[in-house]
Every structure is written in structure tokens, then in C-alpha cells.
Protein backbone atom coordinates (compact mmCIF):
# COMPACT_ATOMS: atom_id res chain seq x y z
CA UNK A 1 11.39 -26.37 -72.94
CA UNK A 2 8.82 -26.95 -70.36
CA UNK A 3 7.46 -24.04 -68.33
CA UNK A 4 6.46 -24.87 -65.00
CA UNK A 5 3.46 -22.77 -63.35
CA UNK A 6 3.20 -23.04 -59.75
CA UNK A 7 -0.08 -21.50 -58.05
CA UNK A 8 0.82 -19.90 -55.34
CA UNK A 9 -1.75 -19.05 -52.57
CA UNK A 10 -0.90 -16.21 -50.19
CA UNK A 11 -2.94 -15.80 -47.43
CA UNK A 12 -2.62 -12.50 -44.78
CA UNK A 13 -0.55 -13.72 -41.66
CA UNK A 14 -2.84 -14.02 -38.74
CA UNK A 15 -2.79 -11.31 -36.24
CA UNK A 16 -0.43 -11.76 -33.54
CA UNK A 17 -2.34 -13.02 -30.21
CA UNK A 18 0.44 -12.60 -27.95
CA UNK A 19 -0.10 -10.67 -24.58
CA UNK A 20 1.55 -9.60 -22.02
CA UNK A 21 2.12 -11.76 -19.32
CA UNK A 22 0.52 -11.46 -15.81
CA UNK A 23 2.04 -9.73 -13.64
CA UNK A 24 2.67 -11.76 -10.39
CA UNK A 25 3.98 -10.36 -7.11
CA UNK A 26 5.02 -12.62 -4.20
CA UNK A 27 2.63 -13.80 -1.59
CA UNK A 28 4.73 -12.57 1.81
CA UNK A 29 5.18 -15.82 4.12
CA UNK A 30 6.16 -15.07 7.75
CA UNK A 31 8.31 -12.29 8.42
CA UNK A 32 8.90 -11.59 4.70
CA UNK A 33 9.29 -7.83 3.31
CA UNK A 34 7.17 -6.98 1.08
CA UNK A 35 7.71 -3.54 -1.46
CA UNK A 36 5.23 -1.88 -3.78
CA UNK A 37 7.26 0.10 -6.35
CA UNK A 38 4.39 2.69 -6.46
CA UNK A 39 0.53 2.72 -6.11
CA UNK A 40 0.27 -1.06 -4.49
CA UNK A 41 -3.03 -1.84 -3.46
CA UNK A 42 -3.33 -5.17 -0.40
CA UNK A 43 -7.03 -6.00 -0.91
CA UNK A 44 -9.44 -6.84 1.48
CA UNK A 45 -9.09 -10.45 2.66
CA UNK A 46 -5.27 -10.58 2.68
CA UNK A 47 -3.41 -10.74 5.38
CA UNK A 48 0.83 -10.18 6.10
CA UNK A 49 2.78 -10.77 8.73
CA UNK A 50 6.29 -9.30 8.68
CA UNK A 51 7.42 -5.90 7.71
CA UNK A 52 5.79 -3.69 4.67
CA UNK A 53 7.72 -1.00 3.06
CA UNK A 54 7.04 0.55 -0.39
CA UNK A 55 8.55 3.69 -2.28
CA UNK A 56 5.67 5.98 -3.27
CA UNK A 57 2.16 5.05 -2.38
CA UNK A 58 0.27 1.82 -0.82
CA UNK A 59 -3.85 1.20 0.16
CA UNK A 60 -4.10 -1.08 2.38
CA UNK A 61 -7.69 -2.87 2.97
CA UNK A 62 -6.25 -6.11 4.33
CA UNK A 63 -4.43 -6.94 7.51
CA UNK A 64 -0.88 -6.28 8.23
CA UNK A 65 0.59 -7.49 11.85
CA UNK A 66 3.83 -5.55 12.01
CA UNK A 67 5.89 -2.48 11.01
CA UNK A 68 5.08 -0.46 7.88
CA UNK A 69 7.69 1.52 6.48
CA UNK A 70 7.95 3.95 3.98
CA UNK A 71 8.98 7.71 2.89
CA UNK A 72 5.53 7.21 0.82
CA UNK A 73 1.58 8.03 1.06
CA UNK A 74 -0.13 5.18 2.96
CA UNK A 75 -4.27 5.07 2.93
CA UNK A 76 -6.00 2.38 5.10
CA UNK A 77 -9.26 1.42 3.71
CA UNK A 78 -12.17 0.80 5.55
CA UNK A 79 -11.48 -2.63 5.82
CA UNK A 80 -8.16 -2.19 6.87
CA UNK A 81 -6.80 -3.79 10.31
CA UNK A 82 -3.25 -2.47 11.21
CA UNK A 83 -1.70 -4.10 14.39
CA UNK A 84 2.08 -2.64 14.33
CA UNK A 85 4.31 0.38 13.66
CA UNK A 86 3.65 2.51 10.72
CA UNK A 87 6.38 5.04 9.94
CA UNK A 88 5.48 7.12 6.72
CA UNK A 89 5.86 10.40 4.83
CA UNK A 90 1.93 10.82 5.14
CA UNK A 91 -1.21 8.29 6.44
CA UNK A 92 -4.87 8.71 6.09
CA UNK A 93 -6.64 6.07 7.88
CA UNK A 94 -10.22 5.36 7.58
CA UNK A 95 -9.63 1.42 9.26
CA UNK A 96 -8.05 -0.07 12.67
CA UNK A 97 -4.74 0.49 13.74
CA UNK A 98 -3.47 -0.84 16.71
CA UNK A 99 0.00 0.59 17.60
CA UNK A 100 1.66 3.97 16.99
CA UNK A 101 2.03 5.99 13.96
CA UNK A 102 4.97 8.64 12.67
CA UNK A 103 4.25 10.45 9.50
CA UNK A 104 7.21 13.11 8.58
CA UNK A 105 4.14 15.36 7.11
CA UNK A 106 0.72 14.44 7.79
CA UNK A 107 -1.55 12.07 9.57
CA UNK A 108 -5.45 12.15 8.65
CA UNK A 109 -7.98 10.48 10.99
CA UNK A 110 -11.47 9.79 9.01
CA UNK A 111 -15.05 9.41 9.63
CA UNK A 112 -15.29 5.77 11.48
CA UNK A 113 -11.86 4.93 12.10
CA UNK A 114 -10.21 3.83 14.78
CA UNK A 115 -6.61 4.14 15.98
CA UNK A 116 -5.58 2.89 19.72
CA UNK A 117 -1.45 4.26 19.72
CA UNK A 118 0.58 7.63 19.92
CA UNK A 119 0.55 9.92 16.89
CA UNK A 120 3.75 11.83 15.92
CA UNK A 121 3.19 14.09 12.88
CA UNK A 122 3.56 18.24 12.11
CA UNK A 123 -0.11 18.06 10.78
CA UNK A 124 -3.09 16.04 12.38
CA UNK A 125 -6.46 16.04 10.62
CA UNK A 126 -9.14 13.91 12.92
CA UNK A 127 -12.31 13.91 11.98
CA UNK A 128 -14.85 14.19 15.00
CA UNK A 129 -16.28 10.85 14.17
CA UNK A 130 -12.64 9.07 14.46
CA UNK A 131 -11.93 7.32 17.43
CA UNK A 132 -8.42 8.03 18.58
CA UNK A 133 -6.98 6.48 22.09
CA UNK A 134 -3.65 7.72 22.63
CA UNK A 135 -1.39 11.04 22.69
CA UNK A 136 -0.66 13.05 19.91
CA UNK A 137 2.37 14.78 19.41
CA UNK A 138 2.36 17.75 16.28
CA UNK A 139 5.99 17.96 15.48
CA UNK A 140 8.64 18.45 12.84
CA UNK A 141 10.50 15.51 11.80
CA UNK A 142 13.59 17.03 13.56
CA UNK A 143 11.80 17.43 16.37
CA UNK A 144 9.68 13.45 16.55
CA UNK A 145 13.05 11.83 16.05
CA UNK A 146 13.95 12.72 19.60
């Protein structure tokens, strides 16, 4: 009877190098809607045209031409160019906006911004280095929906 030895050479398995995969969110074309599920950020150098709305928070340092929409927090950076509606829960704005703003709680104006529209909120914050062209209106929600 023959016995057989076979060498056998284990060698540790090689750590796994699998990673997550990228996350990629749509580029908006045209009239597109775009949402942020929650702390979205629209860098500087982008630009959308069409409506934005997002659930809980959104910076936007790009350019948006047309209506944002959210029961969220919205912050325009300083390189932020707004030419449109913007209905929100609150809105700090240290960019441009061009057109009128709603906020069903607050509305901050900051140090160098500028914002050319109407302003319906129950709390206004300007700084006195904002710029700020338009009427403001300090109002419940109840009372800016009419």
C-alpha cells in the first residue's frame, strides 16, 4: 500500500479591496428638479436651471435660475447667485438673490450680501452691511399665505 503525501501550501486570503461605490447624483438639465435628501451642498461653479427642492438642509454656492423649494434650512454661500423664488422653512444668505423670499421661520441677511425682492418671514435678521432692496413683511406663516 502506497501512501500518498500531498504538500499543501496555505497562504492567508488577501484582504478584501472592495469599496464602496461613488456616489453619483444627477446633473439637472433644463427645467429638471433636483432633491437633496439632507445636507446637499451645489458648489461654486455649478449652475441649475429649473426648480430645487430638498427635505432638510441645502448650501448653495452656485447659481440657481428659478424656484427653490423646501420645508428645510437653505444657506447661500458667498458665491451664491439666486435669480428666482425661494420658499423655505429658514434662509441665511450671505450671496445674490434676485427675486423674493418666504421662510415659514426665519430669514438672515449677512455681512456683504445682497438681496433685490420682498421678504416674508416672522423673524428677519439683516446685518447692517447687507444690502436689501425691497419690502419686508414679519409675519406668521398663517398670516404670509394671504
Amino acid at each position: 500500500m502506497q501512501m500518498f503525501s500531498q504538500a499543501r501550501k496555505t497562504e492567508p486570503a488577501a484582504p478584501s479591496m472592495q469599496t464602496e461605490p461613488p456616489v453619483v447624483r444627477p446633473q439637472p438639465t433644463n427645467g429638471a428638479a433636483t432633491e437633496t435628501r439632507s445636507g446637499g451642498i451645489l458648489s461654486s461653479g455649478v449652475s441649475i436651471t429649473g426648480s430645487v427642492t430638498f427635505r432638510n438642509e441645502l448650501v448653495i454656492d452656485g447659481e440657481v435660475e428659478g424656484t427653490i423649494d423646501s420645508g428645510g434650512r437653505l444657506t447661500i454661500g458667498k458665491n451664491g447667485r439666486i435669480r428666482g423664488e425661494i420658499r423655505t422653512k429658514s434662509v441665511i444668505v450671505d450671496g445674490n438673490v434676485e427675486g423674493d423670499i418666504t421662510a415659514a421661520e426665519r430669514c438672515e441677511l449677512r455681512a456683504g450680501c445682497s438681496v433685490n425682492g420682498d421678504i416674508a418671514a416672522p423673524r428677519l435678521v439683516v446685518d447692517e452691511q447687507a444690502a436689501f432692496v425691497g419690502s419686508a413683511r414679519i409675519a406668521t406663516t398663517q398670516n404670509a399665505a394671504s
